[in-house]
Protein backbone atom coordinates (compact mmCIF):
# COMPACT_ATOMS: atom_id res chain seq x y z
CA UNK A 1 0.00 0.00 0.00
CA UNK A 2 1.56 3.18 -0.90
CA UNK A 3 2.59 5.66 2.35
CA UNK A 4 0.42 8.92 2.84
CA UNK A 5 3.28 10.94 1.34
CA UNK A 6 3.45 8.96 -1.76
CA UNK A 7 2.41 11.37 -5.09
CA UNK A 8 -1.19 9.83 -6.46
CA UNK A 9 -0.64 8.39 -9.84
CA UNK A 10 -2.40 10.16 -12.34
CA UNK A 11 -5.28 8.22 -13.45
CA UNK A 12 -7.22 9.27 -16.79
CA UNK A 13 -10.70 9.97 -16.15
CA UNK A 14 -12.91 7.69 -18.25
CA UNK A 15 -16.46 8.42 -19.82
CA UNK A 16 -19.48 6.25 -18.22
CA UNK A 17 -19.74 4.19 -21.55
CA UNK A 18 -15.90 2.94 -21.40
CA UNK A 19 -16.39 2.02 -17.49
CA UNK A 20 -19.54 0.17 -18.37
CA UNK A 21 -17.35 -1.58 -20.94
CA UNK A 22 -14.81 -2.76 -17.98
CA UNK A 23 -17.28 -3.44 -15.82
CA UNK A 24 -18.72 -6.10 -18.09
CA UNK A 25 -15.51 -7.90 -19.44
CA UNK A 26 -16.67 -10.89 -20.41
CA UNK A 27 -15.95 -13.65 -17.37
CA UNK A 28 -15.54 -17.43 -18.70
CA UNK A 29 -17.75 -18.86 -17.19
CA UNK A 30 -19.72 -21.86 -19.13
CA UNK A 31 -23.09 -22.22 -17.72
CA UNK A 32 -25.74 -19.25 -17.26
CA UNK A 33 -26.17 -20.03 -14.21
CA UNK A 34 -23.12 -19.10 -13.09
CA UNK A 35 -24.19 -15.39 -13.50
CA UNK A 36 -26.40 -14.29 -10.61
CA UNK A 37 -29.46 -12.30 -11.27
CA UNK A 38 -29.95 -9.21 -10.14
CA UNK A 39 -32.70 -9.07 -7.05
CA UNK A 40 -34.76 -6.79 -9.25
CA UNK A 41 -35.27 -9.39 -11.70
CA UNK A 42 -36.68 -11.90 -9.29
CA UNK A 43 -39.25 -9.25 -8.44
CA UNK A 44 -42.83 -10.35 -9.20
CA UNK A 45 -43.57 -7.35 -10.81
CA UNK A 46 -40.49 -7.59 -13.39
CA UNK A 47 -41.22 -11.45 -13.71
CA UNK A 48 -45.22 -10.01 -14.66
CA UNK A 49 -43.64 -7.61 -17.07
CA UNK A 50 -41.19 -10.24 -18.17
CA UNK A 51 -44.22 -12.87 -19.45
CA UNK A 52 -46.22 -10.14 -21.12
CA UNK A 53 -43.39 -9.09 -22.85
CA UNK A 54 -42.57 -12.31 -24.44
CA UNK A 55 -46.53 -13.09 -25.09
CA UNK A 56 -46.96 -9.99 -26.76
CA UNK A 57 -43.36 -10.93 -28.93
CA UNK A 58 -44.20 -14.18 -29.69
CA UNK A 59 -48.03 -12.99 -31.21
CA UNK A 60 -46.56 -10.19 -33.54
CA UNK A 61 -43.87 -12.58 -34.36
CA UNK A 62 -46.76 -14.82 -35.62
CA UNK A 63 -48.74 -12.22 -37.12
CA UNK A 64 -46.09 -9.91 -38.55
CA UNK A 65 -44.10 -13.40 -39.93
CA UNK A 66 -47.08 -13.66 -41.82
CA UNK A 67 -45.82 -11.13 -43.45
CA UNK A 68 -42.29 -11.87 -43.88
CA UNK A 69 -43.15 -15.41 -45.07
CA UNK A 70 -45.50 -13.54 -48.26
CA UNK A 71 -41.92 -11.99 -49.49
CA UNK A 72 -40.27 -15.43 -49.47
CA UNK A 73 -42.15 -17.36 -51.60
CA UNK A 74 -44.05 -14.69 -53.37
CA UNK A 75 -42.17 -11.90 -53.56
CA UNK A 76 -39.46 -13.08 -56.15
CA UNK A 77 -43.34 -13.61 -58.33
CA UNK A 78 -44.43 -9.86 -57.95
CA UNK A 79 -41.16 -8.84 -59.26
CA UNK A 80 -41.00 -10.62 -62.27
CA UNK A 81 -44.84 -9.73 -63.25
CA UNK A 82 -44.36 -5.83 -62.64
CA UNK A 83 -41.09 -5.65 -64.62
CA UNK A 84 -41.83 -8.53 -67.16
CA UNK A 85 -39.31 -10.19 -66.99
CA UNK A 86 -37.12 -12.77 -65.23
CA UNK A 87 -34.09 -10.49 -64.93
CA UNK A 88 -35.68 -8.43 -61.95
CA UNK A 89 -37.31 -12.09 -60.02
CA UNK A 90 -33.81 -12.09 -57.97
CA UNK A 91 -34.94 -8.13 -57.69
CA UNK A 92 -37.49 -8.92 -54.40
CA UNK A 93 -34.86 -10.92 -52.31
CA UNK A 94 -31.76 -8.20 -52.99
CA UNK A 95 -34.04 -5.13 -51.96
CA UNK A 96 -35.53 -6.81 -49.07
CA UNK A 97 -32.47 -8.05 -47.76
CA UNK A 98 -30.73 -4.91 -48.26
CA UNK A 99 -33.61 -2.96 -46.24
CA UNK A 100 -33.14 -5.27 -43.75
CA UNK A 101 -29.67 -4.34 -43.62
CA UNK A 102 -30.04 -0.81 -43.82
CA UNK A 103 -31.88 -0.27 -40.83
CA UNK A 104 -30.12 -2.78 -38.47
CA UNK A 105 -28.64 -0.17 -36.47
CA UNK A 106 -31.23 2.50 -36.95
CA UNK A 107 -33.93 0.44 -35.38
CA UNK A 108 -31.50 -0.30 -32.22
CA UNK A 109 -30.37 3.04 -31.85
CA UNK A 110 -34.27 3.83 -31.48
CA UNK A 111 -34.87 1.31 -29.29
CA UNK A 112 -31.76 2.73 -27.08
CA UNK A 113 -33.44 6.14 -27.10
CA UNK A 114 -37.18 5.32 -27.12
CA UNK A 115 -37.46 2.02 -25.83
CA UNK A 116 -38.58 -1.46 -27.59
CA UNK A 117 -42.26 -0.62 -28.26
CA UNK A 118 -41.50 2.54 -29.93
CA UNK A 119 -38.68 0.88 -32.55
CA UNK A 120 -40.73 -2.36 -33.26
CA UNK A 121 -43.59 -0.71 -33.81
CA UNK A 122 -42.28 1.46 -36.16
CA UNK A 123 -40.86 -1.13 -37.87
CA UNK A 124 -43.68 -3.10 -38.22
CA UNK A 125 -45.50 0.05 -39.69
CA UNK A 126 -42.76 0.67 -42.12
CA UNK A 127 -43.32 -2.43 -43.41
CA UNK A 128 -46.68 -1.94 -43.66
CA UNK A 129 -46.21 1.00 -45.85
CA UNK A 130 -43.99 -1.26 -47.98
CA UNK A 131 -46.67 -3.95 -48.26
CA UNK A 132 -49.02 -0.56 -49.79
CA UNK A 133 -46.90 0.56 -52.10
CA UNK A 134 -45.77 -3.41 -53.50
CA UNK A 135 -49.67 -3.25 -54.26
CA UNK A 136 -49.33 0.40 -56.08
CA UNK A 137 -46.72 -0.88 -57.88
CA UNK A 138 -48.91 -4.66 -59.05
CA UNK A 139 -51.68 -1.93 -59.93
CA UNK A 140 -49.45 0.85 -61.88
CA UNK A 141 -46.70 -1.82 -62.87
CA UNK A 142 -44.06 0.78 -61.57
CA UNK A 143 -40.38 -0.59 -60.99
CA UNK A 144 -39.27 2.30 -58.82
CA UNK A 145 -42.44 1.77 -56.94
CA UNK A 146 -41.85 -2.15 -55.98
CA UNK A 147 -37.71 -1.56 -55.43
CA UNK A 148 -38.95 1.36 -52.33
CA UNK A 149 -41.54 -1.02 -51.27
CA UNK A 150 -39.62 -3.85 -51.44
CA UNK A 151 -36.71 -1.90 -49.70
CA UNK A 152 -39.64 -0.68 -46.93
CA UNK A 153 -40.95 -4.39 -46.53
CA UNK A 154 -37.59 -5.73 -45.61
CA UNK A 155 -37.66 -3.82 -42.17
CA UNK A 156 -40.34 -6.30 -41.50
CA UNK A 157 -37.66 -8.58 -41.93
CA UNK A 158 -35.51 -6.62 -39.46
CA UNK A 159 -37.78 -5.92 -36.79
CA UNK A 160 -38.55 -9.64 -36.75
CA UNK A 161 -34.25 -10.73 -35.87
CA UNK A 162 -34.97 -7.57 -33.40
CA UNK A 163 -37.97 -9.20 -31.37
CA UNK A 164 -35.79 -12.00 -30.25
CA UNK A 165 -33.65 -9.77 -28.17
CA UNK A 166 -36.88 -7.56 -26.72
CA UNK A 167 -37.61 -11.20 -24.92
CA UNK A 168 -34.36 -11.22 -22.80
CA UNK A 169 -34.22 -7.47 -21.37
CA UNK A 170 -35.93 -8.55 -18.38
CA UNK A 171 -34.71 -12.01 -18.38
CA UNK A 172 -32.72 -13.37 -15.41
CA UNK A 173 -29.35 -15.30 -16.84
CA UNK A 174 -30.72 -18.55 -16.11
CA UNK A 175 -33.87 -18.02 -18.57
CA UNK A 176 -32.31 -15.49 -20.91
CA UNK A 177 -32.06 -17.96 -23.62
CA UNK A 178 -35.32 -19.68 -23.42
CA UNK A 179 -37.05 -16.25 -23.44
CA UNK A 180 -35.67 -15.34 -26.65
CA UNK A 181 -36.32 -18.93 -28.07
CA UNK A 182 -39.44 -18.87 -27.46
CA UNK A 183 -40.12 -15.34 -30.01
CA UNK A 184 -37.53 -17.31 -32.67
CA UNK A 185 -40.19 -19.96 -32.37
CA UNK A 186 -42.85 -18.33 -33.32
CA UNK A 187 -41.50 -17.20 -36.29
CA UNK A 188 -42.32 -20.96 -37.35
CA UNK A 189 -46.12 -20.13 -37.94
CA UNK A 190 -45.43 -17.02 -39.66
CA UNK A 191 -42.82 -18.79 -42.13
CA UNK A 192 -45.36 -21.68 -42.62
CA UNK A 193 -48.34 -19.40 -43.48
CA UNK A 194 -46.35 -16.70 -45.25
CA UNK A 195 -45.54 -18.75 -48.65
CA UNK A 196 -49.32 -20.41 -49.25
CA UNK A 197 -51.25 -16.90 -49.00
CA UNK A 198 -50.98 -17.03 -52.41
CA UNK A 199 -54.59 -18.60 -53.26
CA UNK A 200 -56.65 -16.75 -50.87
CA UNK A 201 -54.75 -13.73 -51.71
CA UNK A 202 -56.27 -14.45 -55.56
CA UNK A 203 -59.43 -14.16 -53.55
CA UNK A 204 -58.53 -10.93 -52.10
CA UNK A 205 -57.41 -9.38 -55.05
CA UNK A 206 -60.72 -10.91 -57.50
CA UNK A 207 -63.07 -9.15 -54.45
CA UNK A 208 -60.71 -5.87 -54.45
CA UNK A 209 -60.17 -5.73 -58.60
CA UNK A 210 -56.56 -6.29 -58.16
CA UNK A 211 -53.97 -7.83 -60.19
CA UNK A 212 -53.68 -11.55 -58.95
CA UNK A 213 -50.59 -11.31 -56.73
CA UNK A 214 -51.35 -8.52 -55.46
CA UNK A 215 -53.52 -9.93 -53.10
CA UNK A 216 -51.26 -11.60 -51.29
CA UNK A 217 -49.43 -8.28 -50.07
CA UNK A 218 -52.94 -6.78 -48.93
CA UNK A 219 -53.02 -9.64 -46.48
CA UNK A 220 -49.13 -9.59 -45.50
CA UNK A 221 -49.87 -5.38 -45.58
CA UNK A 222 -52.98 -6.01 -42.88
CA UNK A 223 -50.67 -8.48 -40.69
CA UNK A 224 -47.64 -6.26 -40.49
CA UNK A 225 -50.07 -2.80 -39.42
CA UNK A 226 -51.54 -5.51 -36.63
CA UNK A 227 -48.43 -6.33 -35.00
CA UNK A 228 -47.06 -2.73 -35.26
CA UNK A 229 -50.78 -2.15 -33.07
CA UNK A 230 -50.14 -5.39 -30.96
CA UNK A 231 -46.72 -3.79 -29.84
CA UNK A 232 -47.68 -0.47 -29.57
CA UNK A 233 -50.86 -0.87 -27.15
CA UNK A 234 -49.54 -4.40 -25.31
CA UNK A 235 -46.08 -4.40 -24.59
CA UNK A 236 -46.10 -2.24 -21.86
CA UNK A 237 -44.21 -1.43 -19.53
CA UNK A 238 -41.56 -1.56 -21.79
CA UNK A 239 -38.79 -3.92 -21.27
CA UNK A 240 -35.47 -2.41 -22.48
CA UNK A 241 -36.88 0.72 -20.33
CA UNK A 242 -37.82 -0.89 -17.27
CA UNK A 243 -34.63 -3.32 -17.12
CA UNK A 244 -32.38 0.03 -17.62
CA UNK A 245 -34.56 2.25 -14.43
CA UNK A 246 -34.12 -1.08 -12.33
CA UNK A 247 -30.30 -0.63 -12.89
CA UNK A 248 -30.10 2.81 -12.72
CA UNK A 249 -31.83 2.42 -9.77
CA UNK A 250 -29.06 0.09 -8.57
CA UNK A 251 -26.46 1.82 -9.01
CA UNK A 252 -27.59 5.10 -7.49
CA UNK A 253 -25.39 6.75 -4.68
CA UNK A 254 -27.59 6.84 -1.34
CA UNK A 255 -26.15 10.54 -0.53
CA UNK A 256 -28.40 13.50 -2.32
CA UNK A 257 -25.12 15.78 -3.57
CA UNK A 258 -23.94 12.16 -5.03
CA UNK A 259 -27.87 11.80 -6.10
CA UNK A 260 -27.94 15.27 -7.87
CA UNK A 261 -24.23 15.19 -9.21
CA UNK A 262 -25.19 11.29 -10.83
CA UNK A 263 -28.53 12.92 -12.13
CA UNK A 264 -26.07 15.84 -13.91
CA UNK A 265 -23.85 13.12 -15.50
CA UNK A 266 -26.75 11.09 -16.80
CA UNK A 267 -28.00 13.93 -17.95
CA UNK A 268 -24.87 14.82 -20.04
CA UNK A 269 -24.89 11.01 -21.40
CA UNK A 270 -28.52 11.50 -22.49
CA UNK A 271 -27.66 13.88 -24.93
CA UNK A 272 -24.99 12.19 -26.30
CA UNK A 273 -24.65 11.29 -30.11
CA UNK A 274 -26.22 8.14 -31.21
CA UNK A 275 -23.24 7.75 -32.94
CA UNK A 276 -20.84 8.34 -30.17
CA UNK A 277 -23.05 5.30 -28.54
CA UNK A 278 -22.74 3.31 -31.54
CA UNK A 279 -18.74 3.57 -31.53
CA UNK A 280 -18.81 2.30 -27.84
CA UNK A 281 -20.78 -0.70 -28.63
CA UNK A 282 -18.05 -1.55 -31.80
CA UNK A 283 -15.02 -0.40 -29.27
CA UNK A 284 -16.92 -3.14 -26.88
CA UNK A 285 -17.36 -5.56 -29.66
CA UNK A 286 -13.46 -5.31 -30.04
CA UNK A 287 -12.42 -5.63 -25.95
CA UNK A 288 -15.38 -7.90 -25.20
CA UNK A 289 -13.86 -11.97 -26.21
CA UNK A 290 -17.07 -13.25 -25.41
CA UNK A 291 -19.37 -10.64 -27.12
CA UNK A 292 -16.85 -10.83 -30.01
CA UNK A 293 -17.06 -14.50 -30.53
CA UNK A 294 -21.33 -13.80 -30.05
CA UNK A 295 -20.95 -11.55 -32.95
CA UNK A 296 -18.65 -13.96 -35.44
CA UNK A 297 -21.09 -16.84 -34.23
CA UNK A 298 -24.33 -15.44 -35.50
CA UNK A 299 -22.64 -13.84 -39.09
CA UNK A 300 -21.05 -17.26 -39.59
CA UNK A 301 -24.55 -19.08 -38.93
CA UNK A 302 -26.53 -17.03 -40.84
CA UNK A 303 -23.82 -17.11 -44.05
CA UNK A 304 -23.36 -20.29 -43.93
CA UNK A 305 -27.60 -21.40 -43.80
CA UNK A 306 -27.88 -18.21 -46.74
CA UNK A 307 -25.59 -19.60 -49.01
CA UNK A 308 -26.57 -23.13 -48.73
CA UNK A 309 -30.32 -23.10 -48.73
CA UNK A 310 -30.00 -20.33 -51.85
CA UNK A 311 -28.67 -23.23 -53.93
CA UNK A 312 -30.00 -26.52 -52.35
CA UNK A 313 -33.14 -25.92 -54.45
CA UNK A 314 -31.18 -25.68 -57.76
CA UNK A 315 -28.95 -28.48 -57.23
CA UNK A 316 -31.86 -30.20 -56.17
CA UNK A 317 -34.16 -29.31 -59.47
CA UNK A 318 -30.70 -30.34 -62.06
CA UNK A 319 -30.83 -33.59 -60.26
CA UNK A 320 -34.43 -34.20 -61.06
CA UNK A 321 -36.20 -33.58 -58.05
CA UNK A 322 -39.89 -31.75 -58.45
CA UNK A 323 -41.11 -28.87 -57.08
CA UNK A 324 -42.95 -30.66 -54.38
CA UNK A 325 -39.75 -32.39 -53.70
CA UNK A 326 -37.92 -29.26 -53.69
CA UNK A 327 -40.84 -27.85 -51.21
CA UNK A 328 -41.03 -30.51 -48.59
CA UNK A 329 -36.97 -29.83 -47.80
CA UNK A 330 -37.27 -26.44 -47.59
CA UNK A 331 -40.32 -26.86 -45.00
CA UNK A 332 -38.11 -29.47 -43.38
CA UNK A 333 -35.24 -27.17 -43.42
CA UNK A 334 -37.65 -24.24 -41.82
CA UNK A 335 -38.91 -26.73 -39.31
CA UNK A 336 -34.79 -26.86 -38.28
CA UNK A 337 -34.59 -23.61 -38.03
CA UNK A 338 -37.42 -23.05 -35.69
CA UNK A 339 -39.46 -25.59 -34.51
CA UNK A 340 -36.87 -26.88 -31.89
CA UNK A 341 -35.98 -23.33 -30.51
CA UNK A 342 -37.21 -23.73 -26.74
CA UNK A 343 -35.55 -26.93 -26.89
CA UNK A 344 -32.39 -25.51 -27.71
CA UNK A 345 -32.91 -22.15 -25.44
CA UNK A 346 -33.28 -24.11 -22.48
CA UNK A 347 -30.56 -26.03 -23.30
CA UNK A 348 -28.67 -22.91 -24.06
CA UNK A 349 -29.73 -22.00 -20.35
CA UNK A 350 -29.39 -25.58 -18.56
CA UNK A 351 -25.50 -26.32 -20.30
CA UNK A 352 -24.24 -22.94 -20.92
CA UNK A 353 -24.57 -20.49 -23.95
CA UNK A 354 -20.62 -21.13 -25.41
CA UNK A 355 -21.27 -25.08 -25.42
CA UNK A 356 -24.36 -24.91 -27.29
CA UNK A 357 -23.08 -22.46 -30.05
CA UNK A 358 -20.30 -24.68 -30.68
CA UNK A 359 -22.58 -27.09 -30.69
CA UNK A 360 -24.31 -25.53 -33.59
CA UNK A 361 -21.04 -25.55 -35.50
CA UNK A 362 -20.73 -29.60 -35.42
CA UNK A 363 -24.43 -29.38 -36.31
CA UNK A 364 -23.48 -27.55 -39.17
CA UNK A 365 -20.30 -29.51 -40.23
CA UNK A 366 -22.42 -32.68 -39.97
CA UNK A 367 -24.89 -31.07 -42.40
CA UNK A 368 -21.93 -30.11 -44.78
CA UNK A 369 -20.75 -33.73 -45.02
CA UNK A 370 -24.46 -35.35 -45.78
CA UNK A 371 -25.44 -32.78 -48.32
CA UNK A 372 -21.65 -32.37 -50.17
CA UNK A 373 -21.89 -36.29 -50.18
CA UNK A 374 -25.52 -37.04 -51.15
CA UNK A 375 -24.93 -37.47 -55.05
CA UNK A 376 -28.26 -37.20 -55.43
CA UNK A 377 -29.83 -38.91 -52.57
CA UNK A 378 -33.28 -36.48 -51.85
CA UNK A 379 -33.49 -38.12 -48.41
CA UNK A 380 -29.62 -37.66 -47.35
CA UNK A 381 -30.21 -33.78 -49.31
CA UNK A 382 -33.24 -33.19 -47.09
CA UNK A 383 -31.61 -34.56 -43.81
CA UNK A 384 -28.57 -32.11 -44.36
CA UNK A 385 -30.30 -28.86 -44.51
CA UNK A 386 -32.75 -29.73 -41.56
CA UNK A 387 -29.40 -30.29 -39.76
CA UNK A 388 -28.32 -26.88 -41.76
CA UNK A 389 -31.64 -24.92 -40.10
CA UNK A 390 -30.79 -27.19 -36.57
CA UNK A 391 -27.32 -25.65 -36.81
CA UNK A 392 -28.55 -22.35 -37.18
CA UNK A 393 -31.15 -22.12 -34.70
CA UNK A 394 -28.29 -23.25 -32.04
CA UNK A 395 -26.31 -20.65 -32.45
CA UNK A 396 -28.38 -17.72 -33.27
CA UNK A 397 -30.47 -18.53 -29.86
CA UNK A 398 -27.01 -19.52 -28.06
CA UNK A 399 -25.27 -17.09 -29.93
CA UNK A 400 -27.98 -14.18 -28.86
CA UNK A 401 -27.70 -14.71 -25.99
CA UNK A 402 -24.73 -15.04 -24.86
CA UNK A 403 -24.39 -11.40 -27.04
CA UNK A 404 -27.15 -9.58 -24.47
CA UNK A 405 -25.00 -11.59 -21.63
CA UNK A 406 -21.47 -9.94 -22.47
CA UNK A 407 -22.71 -6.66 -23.03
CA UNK A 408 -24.04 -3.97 -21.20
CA UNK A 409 -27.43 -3.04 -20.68
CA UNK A 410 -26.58 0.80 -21.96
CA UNK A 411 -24.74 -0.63 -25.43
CA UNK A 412 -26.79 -3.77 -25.63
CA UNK A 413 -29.31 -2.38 -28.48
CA UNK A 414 -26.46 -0.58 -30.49
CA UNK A 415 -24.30 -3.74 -30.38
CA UNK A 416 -27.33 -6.03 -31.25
CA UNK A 417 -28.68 -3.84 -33.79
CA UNK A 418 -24.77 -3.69 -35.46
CA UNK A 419 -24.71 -7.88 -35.17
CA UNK A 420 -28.06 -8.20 -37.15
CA UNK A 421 -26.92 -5.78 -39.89
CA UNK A 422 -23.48 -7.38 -40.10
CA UNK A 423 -25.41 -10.68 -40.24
CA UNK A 424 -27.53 -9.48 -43.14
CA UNK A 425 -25.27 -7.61 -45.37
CA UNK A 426 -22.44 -10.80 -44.94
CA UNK A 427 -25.52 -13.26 -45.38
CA UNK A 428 -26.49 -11.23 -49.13
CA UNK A 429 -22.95 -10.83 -50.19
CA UNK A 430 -22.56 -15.41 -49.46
CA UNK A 431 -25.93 -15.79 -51.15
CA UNK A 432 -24.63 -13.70 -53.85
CA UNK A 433 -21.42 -15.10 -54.59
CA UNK A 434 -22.78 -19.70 -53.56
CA UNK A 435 -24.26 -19.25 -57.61
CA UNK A 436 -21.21 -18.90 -59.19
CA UNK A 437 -18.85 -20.64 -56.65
CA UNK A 438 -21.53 -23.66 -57.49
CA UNK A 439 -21.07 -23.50 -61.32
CA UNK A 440 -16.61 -23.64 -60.58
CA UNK A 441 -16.79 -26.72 -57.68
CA UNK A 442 -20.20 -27.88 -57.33
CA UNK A 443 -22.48 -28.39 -54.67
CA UNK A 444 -20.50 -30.50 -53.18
CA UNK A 445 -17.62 -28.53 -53.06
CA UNK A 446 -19.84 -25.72 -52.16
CA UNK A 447 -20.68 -28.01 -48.37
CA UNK A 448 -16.84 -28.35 -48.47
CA UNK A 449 -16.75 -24.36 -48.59
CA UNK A 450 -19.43 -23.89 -45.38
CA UNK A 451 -18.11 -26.34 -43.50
CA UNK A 452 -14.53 -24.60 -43.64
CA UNK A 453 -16.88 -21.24 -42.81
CA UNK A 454 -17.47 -22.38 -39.31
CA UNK A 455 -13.27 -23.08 -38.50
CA UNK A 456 -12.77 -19.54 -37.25
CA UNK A 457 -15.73 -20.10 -34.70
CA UNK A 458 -14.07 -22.99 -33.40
CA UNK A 459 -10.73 -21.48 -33.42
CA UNK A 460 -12.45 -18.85 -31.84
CA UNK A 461 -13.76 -21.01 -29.03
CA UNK A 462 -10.44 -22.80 -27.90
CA UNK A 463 -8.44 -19.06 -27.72
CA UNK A 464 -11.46 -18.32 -25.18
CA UNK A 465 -11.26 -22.05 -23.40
CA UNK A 466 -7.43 -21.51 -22.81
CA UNK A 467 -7.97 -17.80 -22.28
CA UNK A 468 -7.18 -17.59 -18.14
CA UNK A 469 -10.24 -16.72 -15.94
């Protein structure tokens, strides 16, 4: 201990955002349980707020997926009848992906300044408006018309990878993953609904005088505007607000000159630039090993599904198989993604968040192996991308969570919202590039390719395993 005399060493005096970044260096620890909750989230009134909150989730999930599933199956349709032509039918997927993209961040950095409700609502709406002018542009056959409503509709897409982490705001560590499975899960209704609203939207659009496909977007347009209400009037009291007065709560000094000289500073950091937030969360991103390897867990997984379910229905259609074929392993491959979600979130929650995204990546590299290998086979073809969806749904869940676990409740939308865009825009660019790495090496070699995609997760894994506590 230094003597009273000693000189005191001159210590730089840190913002709140990079002490909230220290304060939350990632521990390695291996189970969730391992991390103590907080005594405000064992409260019965957070644990009330905490249920509503994922009930009202998981219903716009299945109403707004409605939505999202029309753009799927349909939307590549709507392009191609507009424009007239098969050049613009890859048109739907680019611009909705690329909205989705584009407002990643934006719709976290709302939810960091006006809470959950506010952002996902809006988003929801947005879409909405999308779904309207995709109609307008059936009606007047307009091409800039469908690429802004296209562009519009993927925030729907957006605002559903958002939900998932509105579920574990209020979650105690030992249920944060199984909170947010449960809203991936009900994306499985949504997904399943989505793609066969095609006949009774013919009935919606004979009744309304509307060009045939058309139809389908009035009903994706009504489903979207009723989970934007859903949110808006049920999810209240919002989460992401509540969970951040509990801990500003916590952390308050019990003197009142502390009291008022804490109220000044949080002041001052309440009128900081979103963007000054947003370039904490990456500096966290960068400090944070566990958060890091949350982040390069979730791009990988969603890459490596993109790229492979883009071209399992083309390799499967030059080998013969039928539509219907090509249909049933694409619901199987859905049914992987998200049927099995709570199973794997309380998993995630029961073994530890790390162990089940690496997990995931064995998933994956099994699925690699059957599909590179099938030759053919339509059963072996159909059993590797279920295992592909399987994979992915254990590490975006594990992967998710572990991501709201290692960060900070102040940078935690910021840093998810940067994840999901970085997902997205990684995910278009692998899509983009499987078609002609197919034509050089094939679809096997393609598998080869994924399966070598998920090495830097695992290398990733063992640097934090040996990494000292």
């Amino acid at each position: 201990m230094p003597s009273p005399s000693a000189p005191a060493p001159r210590v730089r005096r840190r913002s709140r955002l990079d002490q909230l970044i220290s304060q939350k260096e990632c521990r390695h620890v291996t189970a969730s349980q391992d991390i103590r909750a907080e005594p405000w989230q064992t409260g019965a009134q957070v644990r009330a707020a905490q249920k509503r909150a994922v009930r009202t989730l998981a219903a716009a999930q299945i109403v707004g997926g409605v939505g999202v599933g029309v753009s799927v199956s349909i939307g590549s349709l709507l392009a191609e009848s507009v424009a007239q032509s098969e050049t613009y039918a890859g048109l739907a997927r680019t611009a909705t992906t690329a909205g989705a993209a584009a407002v990643g961040v934006p719709l976290a950095l709302l939810a960091q300044r006006r809470g959950r409700r506010f952002s996902l609502s809006a988003g929801w709406l947005a879409a909405a408006l999308g779904g309207v002018l995709l109609v307008g542009s059936a009606v007047s056959r307009s091409i800039p018309l469908l690429i802004v409503g296209m562009l519009l509709f993927g925030i729907g897409n957006a605002t559903n990878q958002q939900s998932r982490y509105a579920a574990a705001d209020l979650a105690a560590p030992h249920r944060r993953a199984q909170a947010l499975s449960i809203v991936v899960w009900s994306t499985t209704i949504g997904s399943v609904i989505g793609p066969n609203l095609a006949d009774p939207g013919a009935g919606v659009a004979s009744v309304l005088h509307l060009p045939r496909l058309a139809g389908a977007f009035v009903l994706a347009t009504v489903c979207m505007a009723l989970a934007s209400v859903l949110l808006w009037v049920w999810l209240r009291p919002d989460p992401l607000l509540l969970a951040r007065q509990h801990q500003d709560a916590d952390k308050q000094p019990e003197s009142g000159s502390s009291s008022r000289a804490a109220q000044v500073e949080a002041a001052k950091e309440a009128g900081q630039s979103q963007t000054g937030t947003l370039r904490a969360g990456l500096r966290h991103l960068r400090h944070a090993p566990r958060a890091a390897f949350a982040f390069v867990t979730i791009v990988v997984a969603h890459t490596v599904m993109g790229a492979i379910m883009t071209m399992t229905p083309v390799s499967m259609s030059e080998d013969g198989a039928n539509l219907t074929i090509v249909g049933v392993t694409i619901s199987g491959h859905l049914l992987g993604m998200y049927a099995f979600s709570p199973i794997v979130g309380w998993l995630a929650d029961r073994i530890g968040h790390l162990p089940t995204a690496v997990a995931g990546q064995a998933i994956f590299i099994a699925s690699a192996l059957l599909s590179g290998l099938s030759h053919g086979s339509v059963g072996i073809v159909m059993a590797g991308l279920f295992l592909l969806g399987l994979g992915w749904s254990f590490s975006l869940v594990a992967g998710s969570a572990m991501l709201g676990e290692a960060t900070p409740a102040a940078l935690r939308p910021g840093v998810q919202g940067t994840t999901d865009t970085a997902m997205n825009v990684v995910a278009a660019v692998g899509a983009g590039l499987a078609g002609p790495l197919m034509d050089w090496i094939g679809f096997g070699g393609l598998n080869a390719v994924a399966a070598a995609f998920v090495l830097p997760v695992i290398v990733f894994w063992i640097f934090l395993c040996r990494r000292p506590v």
